[in-house]
Every structure is written in C-alpha cells, then in structure tokens.
PDB file of N, CA and C in Angstrom:
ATOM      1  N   UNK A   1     111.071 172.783 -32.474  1.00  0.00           N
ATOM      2  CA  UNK A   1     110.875 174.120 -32.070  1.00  0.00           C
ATOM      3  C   UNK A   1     110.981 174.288 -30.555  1.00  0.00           C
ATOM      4  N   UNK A   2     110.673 173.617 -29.798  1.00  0.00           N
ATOM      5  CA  UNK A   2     110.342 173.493 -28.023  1.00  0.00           C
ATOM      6  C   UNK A   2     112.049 173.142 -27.783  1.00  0.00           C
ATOM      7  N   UNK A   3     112.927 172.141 -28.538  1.00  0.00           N
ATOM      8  CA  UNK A   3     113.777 172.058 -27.867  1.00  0.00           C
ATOM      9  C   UNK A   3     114.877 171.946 -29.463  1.00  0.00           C
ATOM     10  N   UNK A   4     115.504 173.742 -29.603  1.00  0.00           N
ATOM     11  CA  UNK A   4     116.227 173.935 -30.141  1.00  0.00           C
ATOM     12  C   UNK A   4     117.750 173.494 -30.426  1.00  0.00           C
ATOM     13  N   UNK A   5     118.376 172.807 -31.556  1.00  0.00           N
ATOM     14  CA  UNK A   5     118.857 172.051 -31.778  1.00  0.00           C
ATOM     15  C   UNK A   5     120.494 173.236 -31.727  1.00  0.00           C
ATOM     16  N   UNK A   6     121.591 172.367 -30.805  1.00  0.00           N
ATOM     17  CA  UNK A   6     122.822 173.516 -30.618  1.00  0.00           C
ATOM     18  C   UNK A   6     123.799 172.872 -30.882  1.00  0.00           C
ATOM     19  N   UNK A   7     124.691 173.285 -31.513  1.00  0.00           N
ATOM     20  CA  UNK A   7     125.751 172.439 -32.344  1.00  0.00           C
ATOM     21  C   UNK A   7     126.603 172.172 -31.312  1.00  0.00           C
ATOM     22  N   UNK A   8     127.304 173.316 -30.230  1.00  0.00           N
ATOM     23  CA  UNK A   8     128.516 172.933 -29.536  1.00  0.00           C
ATOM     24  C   UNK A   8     128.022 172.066 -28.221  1.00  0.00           C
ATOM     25  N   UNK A   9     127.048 171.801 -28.024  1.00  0.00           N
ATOM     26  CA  UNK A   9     126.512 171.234 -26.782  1.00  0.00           C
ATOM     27  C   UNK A   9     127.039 169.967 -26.723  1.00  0.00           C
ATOM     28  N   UNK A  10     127.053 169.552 -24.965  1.00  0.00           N
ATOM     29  CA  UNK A  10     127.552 168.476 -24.318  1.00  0.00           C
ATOM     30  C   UNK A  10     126.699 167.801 -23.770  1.00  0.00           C
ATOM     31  N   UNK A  11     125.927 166.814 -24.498  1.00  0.00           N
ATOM     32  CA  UNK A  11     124.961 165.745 -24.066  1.00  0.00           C
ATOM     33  C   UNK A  11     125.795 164.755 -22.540  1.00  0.00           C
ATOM     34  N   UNK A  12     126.814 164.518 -22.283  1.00  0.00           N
ATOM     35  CA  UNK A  12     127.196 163.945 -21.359  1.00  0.00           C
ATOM     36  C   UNK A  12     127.698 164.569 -20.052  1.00  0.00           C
ATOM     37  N   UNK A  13     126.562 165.792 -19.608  1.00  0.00           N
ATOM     38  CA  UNK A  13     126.988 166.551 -18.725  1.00  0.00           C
ATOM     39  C   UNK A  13     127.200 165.762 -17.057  1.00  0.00           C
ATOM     40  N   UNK A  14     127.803 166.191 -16.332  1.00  0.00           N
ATOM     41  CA  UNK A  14     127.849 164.887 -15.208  1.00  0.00           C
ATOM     42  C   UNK A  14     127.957 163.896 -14.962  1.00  0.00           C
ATOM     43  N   UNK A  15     128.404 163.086 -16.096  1.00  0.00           N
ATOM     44  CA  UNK A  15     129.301 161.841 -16.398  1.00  0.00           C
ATOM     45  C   UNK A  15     127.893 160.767 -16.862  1.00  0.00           C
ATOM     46  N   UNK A  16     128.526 159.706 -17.472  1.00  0.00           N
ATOM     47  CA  UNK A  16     127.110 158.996 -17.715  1.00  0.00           C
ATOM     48  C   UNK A  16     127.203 157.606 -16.354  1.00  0.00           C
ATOM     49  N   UNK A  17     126.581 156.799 -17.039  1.00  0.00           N
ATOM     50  CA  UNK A  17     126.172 155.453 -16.493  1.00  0.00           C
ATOM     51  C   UNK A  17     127.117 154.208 -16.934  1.00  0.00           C
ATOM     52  N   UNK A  18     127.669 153.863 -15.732  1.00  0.00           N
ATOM     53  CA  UNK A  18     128.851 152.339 -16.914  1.00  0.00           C
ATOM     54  C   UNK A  18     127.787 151.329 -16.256  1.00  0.00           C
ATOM     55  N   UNK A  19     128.382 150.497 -17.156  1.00  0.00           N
ATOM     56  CA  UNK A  19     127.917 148.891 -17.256  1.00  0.00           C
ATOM     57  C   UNK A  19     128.167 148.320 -15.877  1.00  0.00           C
ATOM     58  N   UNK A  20     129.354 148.287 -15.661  1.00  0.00           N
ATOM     59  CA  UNK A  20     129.574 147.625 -14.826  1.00  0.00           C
ATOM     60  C   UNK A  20     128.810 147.543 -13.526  1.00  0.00           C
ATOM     61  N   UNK A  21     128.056 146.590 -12.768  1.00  0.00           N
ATOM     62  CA  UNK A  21     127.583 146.965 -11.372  1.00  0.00           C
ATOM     63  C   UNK A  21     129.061 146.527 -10.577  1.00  0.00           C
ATOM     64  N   UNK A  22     129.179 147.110  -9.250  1.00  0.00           N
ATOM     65  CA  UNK A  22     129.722 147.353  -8.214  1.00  0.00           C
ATOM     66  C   UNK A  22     129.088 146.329  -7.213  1.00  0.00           C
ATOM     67  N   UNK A  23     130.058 145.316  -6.447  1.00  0.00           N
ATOM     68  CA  UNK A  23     129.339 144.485  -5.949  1.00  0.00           C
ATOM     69  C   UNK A  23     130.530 144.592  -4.626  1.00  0.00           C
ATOM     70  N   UNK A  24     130.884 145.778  -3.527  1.00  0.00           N
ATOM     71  CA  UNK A  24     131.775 145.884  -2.801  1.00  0.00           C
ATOM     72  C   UNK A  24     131.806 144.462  -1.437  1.00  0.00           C
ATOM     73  N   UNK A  25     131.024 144.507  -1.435  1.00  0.00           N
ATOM     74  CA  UNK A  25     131.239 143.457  -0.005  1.00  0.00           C
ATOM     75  C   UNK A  25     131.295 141.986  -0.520  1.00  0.00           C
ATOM     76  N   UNK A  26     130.597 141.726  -1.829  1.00  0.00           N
ATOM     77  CA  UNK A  26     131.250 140.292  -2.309  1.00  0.00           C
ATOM     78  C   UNK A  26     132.444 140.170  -2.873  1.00  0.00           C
ATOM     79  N   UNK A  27     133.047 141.664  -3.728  1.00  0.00           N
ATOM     80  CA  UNK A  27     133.874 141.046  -3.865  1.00  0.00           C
ATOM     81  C   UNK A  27     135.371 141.702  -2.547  1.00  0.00           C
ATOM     82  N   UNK A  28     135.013 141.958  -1.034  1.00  0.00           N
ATOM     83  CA  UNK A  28     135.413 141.456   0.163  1.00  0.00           C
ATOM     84  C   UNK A  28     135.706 140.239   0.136  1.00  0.00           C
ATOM     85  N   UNK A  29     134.552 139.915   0.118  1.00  0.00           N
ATOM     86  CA  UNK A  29     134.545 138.637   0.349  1.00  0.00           C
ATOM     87  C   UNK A  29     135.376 137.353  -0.195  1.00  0.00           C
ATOM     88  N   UNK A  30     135.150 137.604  -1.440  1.00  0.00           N
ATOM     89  CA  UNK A  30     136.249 137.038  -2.196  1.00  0.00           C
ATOM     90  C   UNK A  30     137.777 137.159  -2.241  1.00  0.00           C
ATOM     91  N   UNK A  31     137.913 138.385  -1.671  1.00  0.00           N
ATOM     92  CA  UNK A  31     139.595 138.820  -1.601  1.00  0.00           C
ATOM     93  C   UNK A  31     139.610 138.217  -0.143  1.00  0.00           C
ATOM     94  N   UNK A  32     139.267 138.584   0.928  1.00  0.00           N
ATOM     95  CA  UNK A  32     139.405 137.474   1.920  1.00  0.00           C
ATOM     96  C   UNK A  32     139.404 135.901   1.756  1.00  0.00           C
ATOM     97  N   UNK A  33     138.355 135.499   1.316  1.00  0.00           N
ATOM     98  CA  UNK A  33     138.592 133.920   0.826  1.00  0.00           C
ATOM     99  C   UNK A  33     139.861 133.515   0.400  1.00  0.00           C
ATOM    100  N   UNK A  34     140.402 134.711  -0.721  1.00  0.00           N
ATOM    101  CA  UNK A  34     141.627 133.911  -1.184  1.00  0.00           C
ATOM    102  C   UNK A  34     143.326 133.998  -0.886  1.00  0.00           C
ATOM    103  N   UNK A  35     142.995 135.019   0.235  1.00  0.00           N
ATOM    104  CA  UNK A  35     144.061 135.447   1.051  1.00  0.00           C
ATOM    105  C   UNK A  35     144.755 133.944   1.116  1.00  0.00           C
ATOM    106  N   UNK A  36     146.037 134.422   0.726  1.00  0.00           N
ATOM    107  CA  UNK A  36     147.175 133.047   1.013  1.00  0.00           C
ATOM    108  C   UNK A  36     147.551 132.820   2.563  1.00  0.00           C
ATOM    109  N   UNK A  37     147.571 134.220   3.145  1.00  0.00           N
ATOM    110  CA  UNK A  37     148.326 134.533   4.868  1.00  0.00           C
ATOM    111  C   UNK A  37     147.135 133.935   5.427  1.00  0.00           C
ATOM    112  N   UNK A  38     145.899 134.708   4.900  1.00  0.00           N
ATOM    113  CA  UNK A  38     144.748 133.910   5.960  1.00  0.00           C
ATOM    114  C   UNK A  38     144.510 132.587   5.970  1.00  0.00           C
ATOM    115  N   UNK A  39     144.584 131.977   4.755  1.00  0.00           N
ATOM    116  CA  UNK A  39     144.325 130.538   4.513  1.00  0.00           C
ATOM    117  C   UNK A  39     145.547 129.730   5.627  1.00  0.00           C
ATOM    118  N   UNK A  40     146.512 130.573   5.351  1.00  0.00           N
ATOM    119  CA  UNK A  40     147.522 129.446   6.241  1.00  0.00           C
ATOM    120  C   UNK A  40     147.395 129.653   7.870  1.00  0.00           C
ATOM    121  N   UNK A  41     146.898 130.988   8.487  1.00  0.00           N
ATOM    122  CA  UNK A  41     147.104 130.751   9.495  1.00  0.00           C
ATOM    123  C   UNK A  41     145.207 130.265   9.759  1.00  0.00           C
ATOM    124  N   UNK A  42     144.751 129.609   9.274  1.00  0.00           N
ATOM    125  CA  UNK A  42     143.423 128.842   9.577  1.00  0.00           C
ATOM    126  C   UNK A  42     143.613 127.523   9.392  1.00  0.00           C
ATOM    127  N   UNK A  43     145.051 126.794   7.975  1.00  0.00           N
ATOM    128  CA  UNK A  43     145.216 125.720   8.539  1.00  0.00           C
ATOM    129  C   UNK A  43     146.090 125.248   9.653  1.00  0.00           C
ATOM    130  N   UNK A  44     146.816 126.694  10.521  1.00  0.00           N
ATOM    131  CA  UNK A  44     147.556 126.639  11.691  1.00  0.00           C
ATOM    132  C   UNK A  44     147.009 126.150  12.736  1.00  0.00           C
ATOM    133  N   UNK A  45     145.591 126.783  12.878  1.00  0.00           N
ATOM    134  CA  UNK A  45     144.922 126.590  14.087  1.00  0.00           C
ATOM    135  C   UNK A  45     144.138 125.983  14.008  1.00  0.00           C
ATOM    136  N   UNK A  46     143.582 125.219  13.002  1.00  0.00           N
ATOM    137  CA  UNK A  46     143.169 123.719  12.593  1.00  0.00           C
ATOM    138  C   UNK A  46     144.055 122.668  13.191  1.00  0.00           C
ATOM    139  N   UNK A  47     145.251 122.415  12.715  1.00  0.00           N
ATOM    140  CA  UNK A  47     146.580 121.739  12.726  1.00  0.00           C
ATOM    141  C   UNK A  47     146.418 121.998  14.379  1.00  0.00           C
ATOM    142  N   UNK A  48     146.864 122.866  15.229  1.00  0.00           N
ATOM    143  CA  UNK A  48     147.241 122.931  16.326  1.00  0.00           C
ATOM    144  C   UNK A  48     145.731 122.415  17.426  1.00  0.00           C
ATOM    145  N   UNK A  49     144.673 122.972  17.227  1.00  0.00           N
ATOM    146  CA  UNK A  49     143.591 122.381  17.298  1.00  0.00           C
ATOM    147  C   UNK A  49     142.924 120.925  17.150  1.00  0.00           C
ATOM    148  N   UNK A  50     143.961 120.745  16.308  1.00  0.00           N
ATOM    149  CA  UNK A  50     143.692 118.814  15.664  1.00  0.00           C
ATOM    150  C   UNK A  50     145.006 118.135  17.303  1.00  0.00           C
ATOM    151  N   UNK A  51     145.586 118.776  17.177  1.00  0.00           N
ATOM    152  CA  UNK A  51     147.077 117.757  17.741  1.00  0.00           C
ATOM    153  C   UNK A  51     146.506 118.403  19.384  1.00  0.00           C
ATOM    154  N   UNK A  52     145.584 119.038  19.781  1.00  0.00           N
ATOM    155  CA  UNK A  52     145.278 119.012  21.181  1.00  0.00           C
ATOM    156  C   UNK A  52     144.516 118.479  21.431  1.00  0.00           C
ATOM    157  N   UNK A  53     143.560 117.853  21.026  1.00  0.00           N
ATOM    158  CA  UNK A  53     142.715 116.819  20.991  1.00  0.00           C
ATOM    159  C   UNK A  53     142.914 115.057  20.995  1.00  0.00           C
ATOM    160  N   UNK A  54     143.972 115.620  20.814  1.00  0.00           N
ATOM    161  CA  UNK A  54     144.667 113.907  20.665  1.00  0.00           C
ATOM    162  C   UNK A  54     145.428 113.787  21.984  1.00  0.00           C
ATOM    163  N   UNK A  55     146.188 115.156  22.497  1.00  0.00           N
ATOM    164  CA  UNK A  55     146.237 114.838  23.709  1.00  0.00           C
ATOM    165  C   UNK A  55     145.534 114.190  25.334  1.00  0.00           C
ATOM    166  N   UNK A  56     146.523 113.827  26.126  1.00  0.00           N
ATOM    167  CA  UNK A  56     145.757 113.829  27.507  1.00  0.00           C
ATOM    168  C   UNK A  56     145.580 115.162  28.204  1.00  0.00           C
ATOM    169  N   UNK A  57     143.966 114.955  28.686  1.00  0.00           N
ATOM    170  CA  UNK A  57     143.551 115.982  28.554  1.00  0.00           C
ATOM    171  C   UNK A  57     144.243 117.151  29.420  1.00  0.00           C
ATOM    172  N   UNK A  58     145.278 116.180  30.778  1.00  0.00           N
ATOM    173  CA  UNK A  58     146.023 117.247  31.512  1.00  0.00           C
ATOM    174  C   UNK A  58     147.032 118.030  30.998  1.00  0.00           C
ATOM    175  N   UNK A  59     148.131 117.296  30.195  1.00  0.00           N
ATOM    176  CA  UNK A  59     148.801 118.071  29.339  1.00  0.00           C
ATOM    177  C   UNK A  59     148.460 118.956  28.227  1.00  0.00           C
ATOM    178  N   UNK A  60     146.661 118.637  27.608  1.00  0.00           N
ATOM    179  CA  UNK A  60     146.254 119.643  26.800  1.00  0.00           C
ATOM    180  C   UNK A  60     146.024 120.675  27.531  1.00  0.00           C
ATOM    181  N   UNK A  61     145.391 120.662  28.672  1.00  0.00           N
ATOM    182  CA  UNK A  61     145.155 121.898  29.685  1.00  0.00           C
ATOM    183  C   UNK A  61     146.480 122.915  29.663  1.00  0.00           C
ATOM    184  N   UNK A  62     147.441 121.793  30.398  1.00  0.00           N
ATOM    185  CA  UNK A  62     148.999 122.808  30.340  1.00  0.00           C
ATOM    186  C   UNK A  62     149.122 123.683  29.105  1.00  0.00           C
ATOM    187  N   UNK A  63     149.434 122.832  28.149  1.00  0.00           N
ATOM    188  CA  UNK A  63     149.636 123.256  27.099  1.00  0.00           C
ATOM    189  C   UNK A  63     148.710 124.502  26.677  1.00  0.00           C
ATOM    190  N   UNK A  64     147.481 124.490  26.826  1.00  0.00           N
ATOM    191  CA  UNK A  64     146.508 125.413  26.465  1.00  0.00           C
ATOM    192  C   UNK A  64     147.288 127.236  27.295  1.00  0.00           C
ATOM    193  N   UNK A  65     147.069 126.311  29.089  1.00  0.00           N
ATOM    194  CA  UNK A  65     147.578 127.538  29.774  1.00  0.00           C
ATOM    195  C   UNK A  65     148.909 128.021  29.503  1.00  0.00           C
ATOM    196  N   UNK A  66     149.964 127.172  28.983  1.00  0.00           N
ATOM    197  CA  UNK A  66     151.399 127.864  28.816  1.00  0.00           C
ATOM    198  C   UNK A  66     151.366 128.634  27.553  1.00  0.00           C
ATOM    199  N   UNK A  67     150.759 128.121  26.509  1.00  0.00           N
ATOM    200  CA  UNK A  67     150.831 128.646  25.112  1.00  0.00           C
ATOM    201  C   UNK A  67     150.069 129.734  24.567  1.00  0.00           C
ATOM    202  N   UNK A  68     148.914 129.562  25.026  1.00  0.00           N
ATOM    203  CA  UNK A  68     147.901 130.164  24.390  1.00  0.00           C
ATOM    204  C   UNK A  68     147.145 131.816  25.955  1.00  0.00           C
ATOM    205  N   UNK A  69     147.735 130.876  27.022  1.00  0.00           N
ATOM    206  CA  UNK A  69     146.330 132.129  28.267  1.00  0.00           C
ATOM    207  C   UNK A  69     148.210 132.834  28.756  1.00  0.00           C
ATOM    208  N   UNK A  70     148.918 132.931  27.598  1.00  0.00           N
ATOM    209  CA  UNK A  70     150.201 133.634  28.168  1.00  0.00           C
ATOM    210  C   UNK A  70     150.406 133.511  30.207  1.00  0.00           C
ATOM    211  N   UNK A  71     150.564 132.106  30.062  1.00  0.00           N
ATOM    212  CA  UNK A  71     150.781 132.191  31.494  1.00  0.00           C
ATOM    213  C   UNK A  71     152.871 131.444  31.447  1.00  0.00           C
ATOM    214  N   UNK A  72     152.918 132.159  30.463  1.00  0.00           N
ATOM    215  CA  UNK A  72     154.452 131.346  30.128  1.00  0.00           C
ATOM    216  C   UNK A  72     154.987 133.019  30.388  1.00  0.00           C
ATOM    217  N   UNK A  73     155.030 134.154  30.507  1.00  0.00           N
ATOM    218  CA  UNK A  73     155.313 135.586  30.898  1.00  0.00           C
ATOM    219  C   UNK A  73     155.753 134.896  32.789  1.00  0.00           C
ATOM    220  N   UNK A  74     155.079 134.343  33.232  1.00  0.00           N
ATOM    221  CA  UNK A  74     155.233 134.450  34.593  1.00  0.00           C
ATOM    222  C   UNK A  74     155.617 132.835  35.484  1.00  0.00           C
ATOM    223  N   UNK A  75     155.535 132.167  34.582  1.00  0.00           N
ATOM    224  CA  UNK A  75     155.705 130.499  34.883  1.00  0.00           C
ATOM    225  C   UNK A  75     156.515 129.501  33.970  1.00  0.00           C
ATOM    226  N   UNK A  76     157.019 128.798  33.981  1.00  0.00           N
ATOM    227  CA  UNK A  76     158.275 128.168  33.220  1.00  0.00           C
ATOM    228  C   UNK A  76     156.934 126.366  32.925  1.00  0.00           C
ATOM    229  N   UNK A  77     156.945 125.978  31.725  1.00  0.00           N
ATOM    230  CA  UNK A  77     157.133 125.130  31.590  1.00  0.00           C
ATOM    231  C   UNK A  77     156.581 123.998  32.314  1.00  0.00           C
ATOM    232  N   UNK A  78     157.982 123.809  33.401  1.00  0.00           N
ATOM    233  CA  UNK A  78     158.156 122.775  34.448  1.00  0.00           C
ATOM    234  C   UNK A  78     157.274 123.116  35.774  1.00  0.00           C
ATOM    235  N   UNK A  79     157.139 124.583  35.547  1.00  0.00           N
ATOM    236  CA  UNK A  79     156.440 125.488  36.848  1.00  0.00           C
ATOM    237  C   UNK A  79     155.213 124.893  36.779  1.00  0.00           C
ATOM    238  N   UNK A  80     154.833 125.380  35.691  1.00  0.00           N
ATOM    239  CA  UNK A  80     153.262 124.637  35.172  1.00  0.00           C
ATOM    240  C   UNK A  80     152.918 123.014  35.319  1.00  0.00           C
ATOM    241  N   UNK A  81     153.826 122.320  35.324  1.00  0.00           N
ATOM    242  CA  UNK A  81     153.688 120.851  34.957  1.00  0.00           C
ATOM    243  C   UNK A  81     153.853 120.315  36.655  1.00  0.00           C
ATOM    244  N   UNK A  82     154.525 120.574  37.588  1.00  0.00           N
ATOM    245  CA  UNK A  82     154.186 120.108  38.619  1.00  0.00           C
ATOM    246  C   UNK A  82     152.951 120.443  38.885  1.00  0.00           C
ATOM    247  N   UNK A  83     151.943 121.391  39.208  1.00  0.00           N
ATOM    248  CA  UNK A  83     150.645 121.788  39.203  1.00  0.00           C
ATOM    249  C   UNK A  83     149.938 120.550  38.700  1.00  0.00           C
ATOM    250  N   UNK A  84     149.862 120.160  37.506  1.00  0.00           N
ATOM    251  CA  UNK A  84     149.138 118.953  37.071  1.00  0.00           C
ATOM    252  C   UNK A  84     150.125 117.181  37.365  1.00  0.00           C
ATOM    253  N   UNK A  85     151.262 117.582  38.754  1.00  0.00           N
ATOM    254  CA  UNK A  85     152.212 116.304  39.049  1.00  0.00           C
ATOM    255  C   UNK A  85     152.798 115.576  37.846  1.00  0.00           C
ATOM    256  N   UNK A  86     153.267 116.692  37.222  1.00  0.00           N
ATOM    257  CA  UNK A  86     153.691 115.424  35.690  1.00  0.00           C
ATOM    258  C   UNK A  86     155.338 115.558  35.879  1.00  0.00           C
ATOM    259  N   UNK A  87     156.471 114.591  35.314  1.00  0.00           N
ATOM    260  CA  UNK A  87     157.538 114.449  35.573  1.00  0.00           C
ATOM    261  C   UNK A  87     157.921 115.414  34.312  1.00  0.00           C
ATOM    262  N   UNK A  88     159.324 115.825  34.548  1.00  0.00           N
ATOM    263  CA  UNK A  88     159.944 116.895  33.027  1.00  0.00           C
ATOM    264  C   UNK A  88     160.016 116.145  31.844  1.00  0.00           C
ATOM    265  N   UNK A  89     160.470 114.474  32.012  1.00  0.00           N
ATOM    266  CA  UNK A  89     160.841 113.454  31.033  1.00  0.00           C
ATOM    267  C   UNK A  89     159.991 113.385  30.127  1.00  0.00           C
ATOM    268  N   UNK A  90     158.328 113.599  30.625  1.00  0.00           N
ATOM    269  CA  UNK A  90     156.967 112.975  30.007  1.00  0.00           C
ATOM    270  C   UNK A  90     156.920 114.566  29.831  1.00  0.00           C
ATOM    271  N   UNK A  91     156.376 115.194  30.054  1.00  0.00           N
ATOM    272  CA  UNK A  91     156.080 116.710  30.160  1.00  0.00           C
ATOM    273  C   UNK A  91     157.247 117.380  28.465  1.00  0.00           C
ATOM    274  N   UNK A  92     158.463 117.003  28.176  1.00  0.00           N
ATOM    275  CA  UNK A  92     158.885 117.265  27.130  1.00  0.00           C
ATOM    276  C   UNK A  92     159.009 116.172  26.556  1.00  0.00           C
ATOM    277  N   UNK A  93     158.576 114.957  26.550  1.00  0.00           N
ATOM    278  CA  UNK A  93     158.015 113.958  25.655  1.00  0.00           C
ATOM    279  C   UNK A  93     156.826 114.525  24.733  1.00  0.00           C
ATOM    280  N   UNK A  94     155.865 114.809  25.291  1.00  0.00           N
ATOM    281  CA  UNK A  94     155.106 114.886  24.626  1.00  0.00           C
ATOM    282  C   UNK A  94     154.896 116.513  24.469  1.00  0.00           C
ATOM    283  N   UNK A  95     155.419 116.987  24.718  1.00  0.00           N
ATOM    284  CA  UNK A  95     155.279 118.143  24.239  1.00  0.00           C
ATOM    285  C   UNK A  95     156.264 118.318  22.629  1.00  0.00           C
ATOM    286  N   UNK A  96     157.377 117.531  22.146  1.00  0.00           N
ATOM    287  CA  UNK A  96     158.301 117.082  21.272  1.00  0.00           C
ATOM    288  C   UNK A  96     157.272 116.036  20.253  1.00  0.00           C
ATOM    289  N   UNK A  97     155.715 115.322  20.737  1.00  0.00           N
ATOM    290  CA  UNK A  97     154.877 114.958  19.886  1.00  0.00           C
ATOM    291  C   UNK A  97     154.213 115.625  19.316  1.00  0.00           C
ATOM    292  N   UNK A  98     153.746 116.607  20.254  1.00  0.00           N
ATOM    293  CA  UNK A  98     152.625 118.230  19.990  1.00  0.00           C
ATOM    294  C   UNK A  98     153.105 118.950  19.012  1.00  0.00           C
ATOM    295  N   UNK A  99     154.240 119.095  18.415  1.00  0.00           N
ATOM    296  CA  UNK A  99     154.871 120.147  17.634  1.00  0.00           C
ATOM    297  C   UNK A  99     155.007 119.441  16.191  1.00  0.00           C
ATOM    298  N   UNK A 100     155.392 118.162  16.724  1.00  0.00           N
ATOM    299  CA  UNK A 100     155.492 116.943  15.758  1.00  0.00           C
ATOM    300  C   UNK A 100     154.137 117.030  14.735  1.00  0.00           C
ATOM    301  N   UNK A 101     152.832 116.518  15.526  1.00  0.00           N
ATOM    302  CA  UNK A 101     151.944 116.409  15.036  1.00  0.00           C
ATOM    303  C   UNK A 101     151.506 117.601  14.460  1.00  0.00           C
ATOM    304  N   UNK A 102     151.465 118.843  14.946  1.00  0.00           N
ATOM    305  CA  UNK A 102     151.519 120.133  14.237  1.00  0.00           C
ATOM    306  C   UNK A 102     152.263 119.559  12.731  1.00  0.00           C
ATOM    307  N   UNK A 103     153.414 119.900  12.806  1.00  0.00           N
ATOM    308  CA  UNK A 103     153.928 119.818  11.611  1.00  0.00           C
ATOM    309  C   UNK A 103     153.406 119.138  10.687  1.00  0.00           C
ATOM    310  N   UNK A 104     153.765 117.711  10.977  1.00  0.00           N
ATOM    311  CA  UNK A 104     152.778 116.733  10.006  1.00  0.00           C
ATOM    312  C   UNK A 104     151.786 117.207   9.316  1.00  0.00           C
ATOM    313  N   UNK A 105     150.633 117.640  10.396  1.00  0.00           N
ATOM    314  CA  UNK A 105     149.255 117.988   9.836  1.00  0.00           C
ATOM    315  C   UNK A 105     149.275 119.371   8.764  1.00  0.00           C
ATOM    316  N   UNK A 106     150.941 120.001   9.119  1.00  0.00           N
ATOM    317  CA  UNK A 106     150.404 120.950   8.181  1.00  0.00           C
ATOM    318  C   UNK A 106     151.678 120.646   6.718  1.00  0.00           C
ATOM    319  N   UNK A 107     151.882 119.335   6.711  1.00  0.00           N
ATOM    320  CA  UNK A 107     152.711 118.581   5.211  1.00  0.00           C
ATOM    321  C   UNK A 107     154.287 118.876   5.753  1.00  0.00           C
ATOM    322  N   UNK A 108     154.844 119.331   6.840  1.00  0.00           N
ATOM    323  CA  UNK A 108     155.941 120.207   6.716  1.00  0.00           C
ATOM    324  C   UNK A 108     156.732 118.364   7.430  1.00  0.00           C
ATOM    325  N   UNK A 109     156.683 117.627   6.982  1.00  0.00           N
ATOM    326  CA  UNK A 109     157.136 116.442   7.408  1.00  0.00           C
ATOM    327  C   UNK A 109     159.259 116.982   7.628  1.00  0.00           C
ATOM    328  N   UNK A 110     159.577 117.269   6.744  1.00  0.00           N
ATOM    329  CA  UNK A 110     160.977 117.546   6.991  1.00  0.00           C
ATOM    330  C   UNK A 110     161.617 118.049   8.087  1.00  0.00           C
ATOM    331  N   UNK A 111     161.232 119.078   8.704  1.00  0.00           N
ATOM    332  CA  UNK A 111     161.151 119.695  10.172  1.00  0.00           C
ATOM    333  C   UNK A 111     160.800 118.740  11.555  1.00  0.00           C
ATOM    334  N   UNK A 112     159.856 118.000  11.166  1.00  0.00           N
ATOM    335  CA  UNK A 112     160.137 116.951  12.177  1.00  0.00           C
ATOM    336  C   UNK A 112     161.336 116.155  12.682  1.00  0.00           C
ATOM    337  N   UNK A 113     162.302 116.325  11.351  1.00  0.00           N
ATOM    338  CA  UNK A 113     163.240 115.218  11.920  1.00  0.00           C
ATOM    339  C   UNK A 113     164.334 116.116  13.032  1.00  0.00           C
ATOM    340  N   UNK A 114     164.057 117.602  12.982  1.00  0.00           N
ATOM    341  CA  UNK A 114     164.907 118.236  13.816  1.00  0.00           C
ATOM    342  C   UNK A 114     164.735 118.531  15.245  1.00  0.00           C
ATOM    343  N   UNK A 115     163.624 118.519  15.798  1.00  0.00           N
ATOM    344  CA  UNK A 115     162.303 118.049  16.698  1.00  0.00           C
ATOM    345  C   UNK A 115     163.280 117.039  17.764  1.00  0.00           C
TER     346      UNK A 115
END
C-alpha cells in the first residue's frame, strides 16, 4: 500500500553498479612497465652507462661532454680531445671500442663488424 506497485516503471534509473573495480594508476603502471620503446631505450642507457665505466676516466669525461652536455654544436671531436692532450689515433681508438661495447651489451653483435 505505501509503495504502489507500477507496471511500466524503470527500476534502473541512472545506470546501475558494474563489477568491475577501476584500478587507473596500476593499471599505468603496468602499460608503462611493458612498453617495448621504453624497455629498449632503458636497456640503451644501461648499455651506454655500462661501456663508460669501463672507460679511462679522461676519455669518459670527453665522451660525456661531446655526447651527452651537447658541447659537439660548438667543438669537433678532436677540439675536445686536445683539452684532455689525447692524440686523434687513441681518441678514435677508443671511441670505435665505446660504440663496440654499446652494441655488444645490447646483443646487436653483427654491427660491430662494420665499426
């Protein structure tokens, strides 16, 4: 009697409730984790990170400043390498190891032999 019974009525006014919970930032998280682009450029700078460490530490310096603090816009190379007195012979010696060992570390062994 209090709550009269209506044939055409819509019990699901304003949508209902789903099951599912919503979990937005884990599953972020997870789509980042499994990023293929991200994964590779983290074992890039792993890899490149691994093979400067193995260097001497003056040519890691160079290397740091030519490659990475863009001081290669305004200085060559060789420009850079007298600064730390190194000869061109040794200076693209081992800079022809640096790229080397990159590779390696990241499986791409075939590319080395063109190096």
């Amino acid at each position: 009697m209090k709550n009269p019974f209506v044939v055409d009525r819509d019990e699901n006014i304003g949508g209902g409730k789903s099951n599912k919970i919503t979990k937005a930032i884990e599953n972020y998280v997870i789509t980042v984790d499994e990023d293929k682009a991200l994964q590779s450029l983290k074992q890039q700078k792993e890899s490149i990170n691994e093979a400067l460490t193995v260097l001497n530490p003056d040519i890691s310096m160079l290397f740091k400043r030519y490659y990475f603090n863009n001081e290669a816009r305004y200085k060559t190379l060789q420009g850079l390498a007298t600064e730390y007195h190194l000869s061109k012979s040794l200076l693209y010696k081992e800079r022809d190891m640096f790229f080397k060992d990159i590779l390696k570390s990241m499986d791409l062994y075939y590319l080395c032999k063109k190096i």
